[in-house]
PDB file of N, CA and C in Angstrom:
ATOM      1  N   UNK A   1     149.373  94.017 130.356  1.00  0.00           N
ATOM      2  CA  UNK A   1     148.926  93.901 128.981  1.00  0.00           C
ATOM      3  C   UNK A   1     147.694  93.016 128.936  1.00  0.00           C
ATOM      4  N   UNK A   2     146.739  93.702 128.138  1.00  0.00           N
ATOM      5  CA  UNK A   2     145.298  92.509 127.917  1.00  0.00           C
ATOM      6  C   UNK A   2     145.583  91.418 126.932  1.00  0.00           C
ATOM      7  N   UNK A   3     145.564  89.963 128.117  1.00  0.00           N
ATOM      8  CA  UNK A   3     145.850  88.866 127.240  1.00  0.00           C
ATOM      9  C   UNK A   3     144.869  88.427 126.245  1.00  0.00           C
ATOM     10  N   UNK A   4     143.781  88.859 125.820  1.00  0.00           N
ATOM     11  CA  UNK A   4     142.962  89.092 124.781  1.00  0.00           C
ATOM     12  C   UNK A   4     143.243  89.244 123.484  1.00  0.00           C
ATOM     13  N   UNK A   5     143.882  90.469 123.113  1.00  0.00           N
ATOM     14  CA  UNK A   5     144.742  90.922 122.047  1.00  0.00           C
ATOM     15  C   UNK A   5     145.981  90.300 121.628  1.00  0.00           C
ATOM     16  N   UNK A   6     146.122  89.521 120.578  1.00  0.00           N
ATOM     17  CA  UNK A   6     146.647  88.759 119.961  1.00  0.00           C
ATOM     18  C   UNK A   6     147.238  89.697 119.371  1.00  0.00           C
ATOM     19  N   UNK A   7     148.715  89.908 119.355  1.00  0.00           N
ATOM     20  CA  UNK A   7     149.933  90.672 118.804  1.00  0.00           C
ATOM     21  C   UNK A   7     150.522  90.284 118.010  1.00  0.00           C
ATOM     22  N   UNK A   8     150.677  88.815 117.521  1.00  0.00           N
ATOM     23  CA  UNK A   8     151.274  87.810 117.076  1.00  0.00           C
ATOM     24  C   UNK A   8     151.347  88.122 115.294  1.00  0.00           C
ATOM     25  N   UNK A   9     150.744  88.900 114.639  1.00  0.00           N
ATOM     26  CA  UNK A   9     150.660  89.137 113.121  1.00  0.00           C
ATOM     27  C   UNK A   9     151.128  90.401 112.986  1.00  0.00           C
ATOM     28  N   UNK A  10     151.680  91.371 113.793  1.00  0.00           N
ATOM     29  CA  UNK A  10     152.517  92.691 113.614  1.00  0.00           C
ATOM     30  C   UNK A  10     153.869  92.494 113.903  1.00  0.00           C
ATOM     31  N   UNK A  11     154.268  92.765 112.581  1.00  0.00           N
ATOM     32  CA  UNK A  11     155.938  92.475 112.621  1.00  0.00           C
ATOM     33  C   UNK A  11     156.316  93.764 113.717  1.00  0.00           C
ATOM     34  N   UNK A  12     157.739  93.033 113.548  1.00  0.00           N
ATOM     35  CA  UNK A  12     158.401  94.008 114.832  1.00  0.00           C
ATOM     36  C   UNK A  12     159.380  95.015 113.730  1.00  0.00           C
ATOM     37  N   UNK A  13     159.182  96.128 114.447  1.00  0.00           N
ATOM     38  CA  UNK A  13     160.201  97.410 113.812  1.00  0.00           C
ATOM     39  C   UNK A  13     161.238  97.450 113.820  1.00  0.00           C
ATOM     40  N   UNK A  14     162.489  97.712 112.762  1.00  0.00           N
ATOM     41  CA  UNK A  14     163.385  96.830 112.664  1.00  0.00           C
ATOM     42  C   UNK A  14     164.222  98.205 112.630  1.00  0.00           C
ATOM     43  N   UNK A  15     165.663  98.462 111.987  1.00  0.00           N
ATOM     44  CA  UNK A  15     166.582  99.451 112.266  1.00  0.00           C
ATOM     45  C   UNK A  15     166.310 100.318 111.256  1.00  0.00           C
ATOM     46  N   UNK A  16     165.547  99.731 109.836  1.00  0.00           N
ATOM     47  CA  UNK A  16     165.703 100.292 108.667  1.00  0.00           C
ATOM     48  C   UNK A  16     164.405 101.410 109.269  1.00  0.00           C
ATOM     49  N   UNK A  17     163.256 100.958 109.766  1.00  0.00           N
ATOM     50  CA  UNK A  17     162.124 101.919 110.239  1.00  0.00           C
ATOM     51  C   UNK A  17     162.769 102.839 111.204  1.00  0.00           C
ATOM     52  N   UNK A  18     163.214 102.398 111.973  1.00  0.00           N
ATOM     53  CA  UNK A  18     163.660 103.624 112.975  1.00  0.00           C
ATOM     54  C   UNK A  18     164.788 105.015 112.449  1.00  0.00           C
ATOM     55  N   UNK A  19     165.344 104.275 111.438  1.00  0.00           N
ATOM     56  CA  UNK A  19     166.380 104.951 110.871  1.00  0.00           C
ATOM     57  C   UNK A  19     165.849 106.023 110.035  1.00  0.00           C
ATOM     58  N   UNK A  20     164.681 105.655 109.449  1.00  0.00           N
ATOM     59  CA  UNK A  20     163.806 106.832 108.616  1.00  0.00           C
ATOM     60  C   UNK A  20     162.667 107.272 109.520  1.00  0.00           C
ATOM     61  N   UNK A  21     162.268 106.969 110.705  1.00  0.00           N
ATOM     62  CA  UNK A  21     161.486 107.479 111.466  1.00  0.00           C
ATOM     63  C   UNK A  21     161.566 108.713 111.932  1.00  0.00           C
ATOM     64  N   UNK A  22     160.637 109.947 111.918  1.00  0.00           N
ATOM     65  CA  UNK A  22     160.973 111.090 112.484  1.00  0.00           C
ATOM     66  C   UNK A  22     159.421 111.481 113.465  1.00  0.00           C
ATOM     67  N   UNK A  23     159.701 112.343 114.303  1.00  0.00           N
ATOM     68  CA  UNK A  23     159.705 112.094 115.598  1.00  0.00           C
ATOM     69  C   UNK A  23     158.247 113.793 115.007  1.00  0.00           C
ATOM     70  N   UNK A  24     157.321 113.756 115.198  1.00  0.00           N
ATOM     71  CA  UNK A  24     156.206 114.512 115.299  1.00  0.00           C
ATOM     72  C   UNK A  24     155.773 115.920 116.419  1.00  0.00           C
ATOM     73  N   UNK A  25     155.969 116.706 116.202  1.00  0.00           N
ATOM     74  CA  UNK A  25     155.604 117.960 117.745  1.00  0.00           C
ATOM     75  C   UNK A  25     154.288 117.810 117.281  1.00  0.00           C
ATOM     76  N   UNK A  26     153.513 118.240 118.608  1.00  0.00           N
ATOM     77  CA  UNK A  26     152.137 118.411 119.058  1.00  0.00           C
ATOM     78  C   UNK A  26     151.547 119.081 117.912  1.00  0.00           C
ATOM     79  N   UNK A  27     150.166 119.007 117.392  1.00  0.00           N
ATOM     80  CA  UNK A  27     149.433 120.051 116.760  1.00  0.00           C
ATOM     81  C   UNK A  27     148.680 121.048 117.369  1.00  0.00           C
ATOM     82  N   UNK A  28     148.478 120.609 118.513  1.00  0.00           N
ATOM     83  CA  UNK A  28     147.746 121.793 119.693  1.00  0.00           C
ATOM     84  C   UNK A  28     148.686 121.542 120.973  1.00  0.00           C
ATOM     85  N   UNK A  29     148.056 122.994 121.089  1.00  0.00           N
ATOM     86  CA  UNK A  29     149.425 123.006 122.693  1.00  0.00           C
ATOM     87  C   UNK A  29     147.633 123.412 123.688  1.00  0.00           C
ATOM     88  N   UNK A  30     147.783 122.847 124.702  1.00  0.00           N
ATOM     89  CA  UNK A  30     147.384 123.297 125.514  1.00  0.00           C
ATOM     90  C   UNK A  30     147.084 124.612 126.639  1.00  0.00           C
ATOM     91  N   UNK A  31     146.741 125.765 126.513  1.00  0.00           N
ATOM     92  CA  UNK A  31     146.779 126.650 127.183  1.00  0.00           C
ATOM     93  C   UNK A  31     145.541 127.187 127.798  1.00  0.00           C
ATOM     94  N   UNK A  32     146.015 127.963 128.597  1.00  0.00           N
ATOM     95  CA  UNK A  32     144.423 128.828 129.139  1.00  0.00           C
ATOM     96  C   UNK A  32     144.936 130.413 128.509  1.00  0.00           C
ATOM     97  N   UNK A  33     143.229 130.783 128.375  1.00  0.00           N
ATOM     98  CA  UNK A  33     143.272 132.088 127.257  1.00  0.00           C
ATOM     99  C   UNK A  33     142.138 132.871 128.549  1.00  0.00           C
ATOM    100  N   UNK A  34     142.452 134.376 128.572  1.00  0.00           N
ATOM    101  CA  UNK A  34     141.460 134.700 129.305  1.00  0.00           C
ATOM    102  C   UNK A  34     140.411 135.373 128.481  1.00  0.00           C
ATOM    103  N   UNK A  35     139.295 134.881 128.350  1.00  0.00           N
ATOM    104  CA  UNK A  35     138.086 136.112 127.199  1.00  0.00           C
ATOM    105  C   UNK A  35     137.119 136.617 128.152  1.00  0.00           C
ATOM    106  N   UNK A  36     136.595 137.444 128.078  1.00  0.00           N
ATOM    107  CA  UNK A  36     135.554 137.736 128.790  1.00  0.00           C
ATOM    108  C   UNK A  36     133.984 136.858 128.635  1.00  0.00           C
ATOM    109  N   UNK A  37     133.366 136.693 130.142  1.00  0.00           N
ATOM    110  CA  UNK A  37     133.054 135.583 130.430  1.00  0.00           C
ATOM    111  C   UNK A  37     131.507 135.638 129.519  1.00  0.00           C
ATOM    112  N   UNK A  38     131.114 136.818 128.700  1.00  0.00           N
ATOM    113  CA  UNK A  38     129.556 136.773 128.008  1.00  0.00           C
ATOM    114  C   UNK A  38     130.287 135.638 127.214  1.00  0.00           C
ATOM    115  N   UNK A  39     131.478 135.972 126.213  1.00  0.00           N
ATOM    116  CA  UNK A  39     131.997 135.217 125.297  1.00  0.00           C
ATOM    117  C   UNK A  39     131.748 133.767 125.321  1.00  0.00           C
ATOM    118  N   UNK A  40     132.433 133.580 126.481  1.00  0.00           N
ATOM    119  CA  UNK A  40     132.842 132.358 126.741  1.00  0.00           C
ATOM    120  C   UNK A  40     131.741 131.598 126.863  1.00  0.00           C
ATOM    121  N   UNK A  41     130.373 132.364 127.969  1.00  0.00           N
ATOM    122  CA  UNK A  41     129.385 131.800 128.047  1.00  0.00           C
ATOM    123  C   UNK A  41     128.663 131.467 126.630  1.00  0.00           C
ATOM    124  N   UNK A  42     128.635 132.214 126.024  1.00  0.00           N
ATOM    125  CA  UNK A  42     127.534 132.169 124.513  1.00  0.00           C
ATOM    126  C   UNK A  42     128.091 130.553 123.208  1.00  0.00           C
ATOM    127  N   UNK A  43     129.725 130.233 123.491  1.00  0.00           N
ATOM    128  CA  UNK A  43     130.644 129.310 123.158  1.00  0.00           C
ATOM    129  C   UNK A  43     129.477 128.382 123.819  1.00  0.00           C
ATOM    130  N   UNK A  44     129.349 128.420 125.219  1.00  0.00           N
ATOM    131  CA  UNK A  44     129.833 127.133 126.191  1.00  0.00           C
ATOM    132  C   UNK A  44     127.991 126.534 126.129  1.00  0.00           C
ATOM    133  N   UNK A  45     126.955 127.857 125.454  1.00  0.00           N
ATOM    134  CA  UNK A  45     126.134 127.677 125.611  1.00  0.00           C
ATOM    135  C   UNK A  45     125.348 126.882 124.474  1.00  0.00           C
ATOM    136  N   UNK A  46     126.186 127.192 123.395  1.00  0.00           N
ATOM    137  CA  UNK A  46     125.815 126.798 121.541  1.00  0.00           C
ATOM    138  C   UNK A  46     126.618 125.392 121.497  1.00  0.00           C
ATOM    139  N   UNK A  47     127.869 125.175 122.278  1.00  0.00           N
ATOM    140  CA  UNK A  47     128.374 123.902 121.376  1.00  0.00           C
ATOM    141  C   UNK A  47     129.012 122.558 123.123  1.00  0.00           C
ATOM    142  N   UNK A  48     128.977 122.053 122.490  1.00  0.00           N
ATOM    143  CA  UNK A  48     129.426 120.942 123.783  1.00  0.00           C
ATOM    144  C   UNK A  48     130.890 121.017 123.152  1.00  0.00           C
ATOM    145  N   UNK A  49     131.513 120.519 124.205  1.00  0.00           N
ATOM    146  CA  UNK A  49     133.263 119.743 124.528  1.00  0.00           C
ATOM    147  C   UNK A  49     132.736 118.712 123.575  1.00  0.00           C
ATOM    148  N   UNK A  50     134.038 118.510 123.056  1.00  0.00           N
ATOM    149  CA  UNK A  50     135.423 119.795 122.385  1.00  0.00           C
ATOM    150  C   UNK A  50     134.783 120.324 121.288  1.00  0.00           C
ATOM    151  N   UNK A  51     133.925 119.909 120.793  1.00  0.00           N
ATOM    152  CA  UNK A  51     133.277 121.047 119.431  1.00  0.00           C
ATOM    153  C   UNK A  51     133.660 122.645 119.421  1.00  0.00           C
ATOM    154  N   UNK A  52     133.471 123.093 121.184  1.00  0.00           N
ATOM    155  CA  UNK A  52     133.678 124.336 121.623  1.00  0.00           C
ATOM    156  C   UNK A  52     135.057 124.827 121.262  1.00  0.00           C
ATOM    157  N   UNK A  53     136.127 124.084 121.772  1.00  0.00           N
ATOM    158  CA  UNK A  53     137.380 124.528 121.481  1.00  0.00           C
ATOM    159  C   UNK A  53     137.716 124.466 120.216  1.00  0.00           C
ATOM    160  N   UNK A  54     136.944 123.474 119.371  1.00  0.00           N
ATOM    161  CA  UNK A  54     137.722 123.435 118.015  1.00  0.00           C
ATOM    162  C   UNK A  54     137.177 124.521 117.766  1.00  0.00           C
ATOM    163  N   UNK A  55     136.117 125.154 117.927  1.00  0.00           N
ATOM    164  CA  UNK A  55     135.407 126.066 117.230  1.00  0.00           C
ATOM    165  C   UNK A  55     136.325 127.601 117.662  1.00  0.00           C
ATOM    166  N   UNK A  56     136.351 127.605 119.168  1.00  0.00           N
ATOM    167  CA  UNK A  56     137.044 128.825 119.214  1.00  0.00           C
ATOM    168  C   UNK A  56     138.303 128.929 118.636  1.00  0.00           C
ATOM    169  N   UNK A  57     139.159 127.869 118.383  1.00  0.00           N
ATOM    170  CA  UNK A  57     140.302 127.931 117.801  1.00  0.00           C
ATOM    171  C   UNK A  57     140.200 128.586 116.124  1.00  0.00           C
ATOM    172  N   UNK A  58     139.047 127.703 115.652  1.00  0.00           N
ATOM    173  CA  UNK A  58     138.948 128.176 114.075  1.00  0.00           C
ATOM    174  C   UNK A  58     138.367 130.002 114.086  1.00  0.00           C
ATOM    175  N   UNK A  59     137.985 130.545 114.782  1.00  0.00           N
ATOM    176  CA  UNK A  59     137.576 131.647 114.884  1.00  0.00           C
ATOM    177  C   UNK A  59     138.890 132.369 115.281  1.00  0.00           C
ATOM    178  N   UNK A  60     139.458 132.209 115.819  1.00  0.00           N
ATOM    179  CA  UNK A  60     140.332 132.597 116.136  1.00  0.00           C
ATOM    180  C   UNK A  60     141.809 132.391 115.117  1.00  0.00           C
ATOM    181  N   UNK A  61     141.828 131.147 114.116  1.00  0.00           N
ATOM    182  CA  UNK A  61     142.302 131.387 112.660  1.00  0.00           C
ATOM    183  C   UNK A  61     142.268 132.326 112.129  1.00  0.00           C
ATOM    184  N   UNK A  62     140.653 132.325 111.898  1.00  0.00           N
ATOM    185  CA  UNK A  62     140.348 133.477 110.602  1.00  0.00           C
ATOM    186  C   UNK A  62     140.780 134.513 110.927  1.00  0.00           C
ATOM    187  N   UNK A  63     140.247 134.948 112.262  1.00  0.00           N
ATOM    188  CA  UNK A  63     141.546 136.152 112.734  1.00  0.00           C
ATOM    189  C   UNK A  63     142.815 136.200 112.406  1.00  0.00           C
ATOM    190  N   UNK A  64     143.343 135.581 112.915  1.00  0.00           N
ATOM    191  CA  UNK A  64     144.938 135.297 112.708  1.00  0.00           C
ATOM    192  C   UNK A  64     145.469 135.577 111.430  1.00  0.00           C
ATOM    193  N   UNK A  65     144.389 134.714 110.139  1.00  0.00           N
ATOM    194  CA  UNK A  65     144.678 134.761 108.780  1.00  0.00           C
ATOM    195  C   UNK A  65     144.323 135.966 107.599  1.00  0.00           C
ATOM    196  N   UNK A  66     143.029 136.550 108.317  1.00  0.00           N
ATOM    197  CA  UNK A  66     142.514 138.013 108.000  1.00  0.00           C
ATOM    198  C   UNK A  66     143.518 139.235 108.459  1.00  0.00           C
ATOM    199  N   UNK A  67     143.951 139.091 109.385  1.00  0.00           N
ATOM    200  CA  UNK A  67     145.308 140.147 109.732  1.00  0.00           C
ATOM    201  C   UNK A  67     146.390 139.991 109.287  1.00  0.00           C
ATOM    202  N   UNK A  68     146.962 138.573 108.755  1.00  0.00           N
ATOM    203  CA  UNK A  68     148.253 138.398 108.250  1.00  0.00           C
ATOM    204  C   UNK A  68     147.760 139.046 107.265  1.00  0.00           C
ATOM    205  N   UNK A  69     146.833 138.597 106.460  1.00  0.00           N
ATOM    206  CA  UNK A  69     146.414 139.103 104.868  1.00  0.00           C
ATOM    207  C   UNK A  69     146.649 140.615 104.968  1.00  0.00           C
ATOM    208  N   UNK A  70     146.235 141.119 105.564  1.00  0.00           N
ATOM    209  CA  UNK A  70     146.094 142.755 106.117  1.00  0.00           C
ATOM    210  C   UNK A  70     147.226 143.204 105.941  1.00  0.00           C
ATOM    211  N   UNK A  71     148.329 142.703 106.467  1.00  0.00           N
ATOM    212  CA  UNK A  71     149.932 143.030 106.922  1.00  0.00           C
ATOM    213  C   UNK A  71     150.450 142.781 105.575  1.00  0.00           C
ATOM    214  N   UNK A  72     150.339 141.677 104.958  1.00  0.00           N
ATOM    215  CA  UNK A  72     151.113 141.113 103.751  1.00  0.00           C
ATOM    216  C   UNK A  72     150.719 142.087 102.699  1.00  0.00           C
ATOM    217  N   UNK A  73     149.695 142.869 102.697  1.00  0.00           N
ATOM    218  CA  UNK A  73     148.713 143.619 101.703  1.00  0.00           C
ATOM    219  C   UNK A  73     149.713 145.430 102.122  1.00  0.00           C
ATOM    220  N   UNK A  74     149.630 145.597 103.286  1.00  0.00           N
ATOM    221  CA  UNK A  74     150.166 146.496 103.151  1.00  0.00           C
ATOM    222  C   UNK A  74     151.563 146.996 103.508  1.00  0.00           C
ATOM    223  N   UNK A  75     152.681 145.679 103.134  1.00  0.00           N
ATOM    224  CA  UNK A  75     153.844 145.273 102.872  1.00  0.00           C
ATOM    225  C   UNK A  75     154.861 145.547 102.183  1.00  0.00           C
TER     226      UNK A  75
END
């Protein structure tokens, strides 16, 4: 531990916090996706880490959310 950082003004967590505490899953999972490599290149060429991934992820939303719409529409 860095003896620097003075801990001394954060109370300690007591039974009543833990007792209402609930426990969080990941918001991103980690995976490998295979795209073809112009794709990937034209990503890798427009945006730096991680801008890139957030970006392919949100593109890959609207997809996701443009086809549900699609499905729900003709439901």
């Amino acid at each position: 531990m860095n003896e620097d950082i003075d801990l001394s003004d954060i109370p300690e967590l007591g039974e009543e916090f833990f007792a209402k505490a609930r426990r969080l899953g990941p918001l991103v999972e980690k995976n490998s996706v295979v795209v073809d490599s112009d794709i990937y290149e034209w990503f890798r060429s427009t945006l730096p880490e991680p801008e890139r991934s957030k970006r392919i992820s949100q593109v890959l939303r609207i997809y996701m959310e443009r086809y549900q719409a699609r499905l729900a529409a003709l439901g």
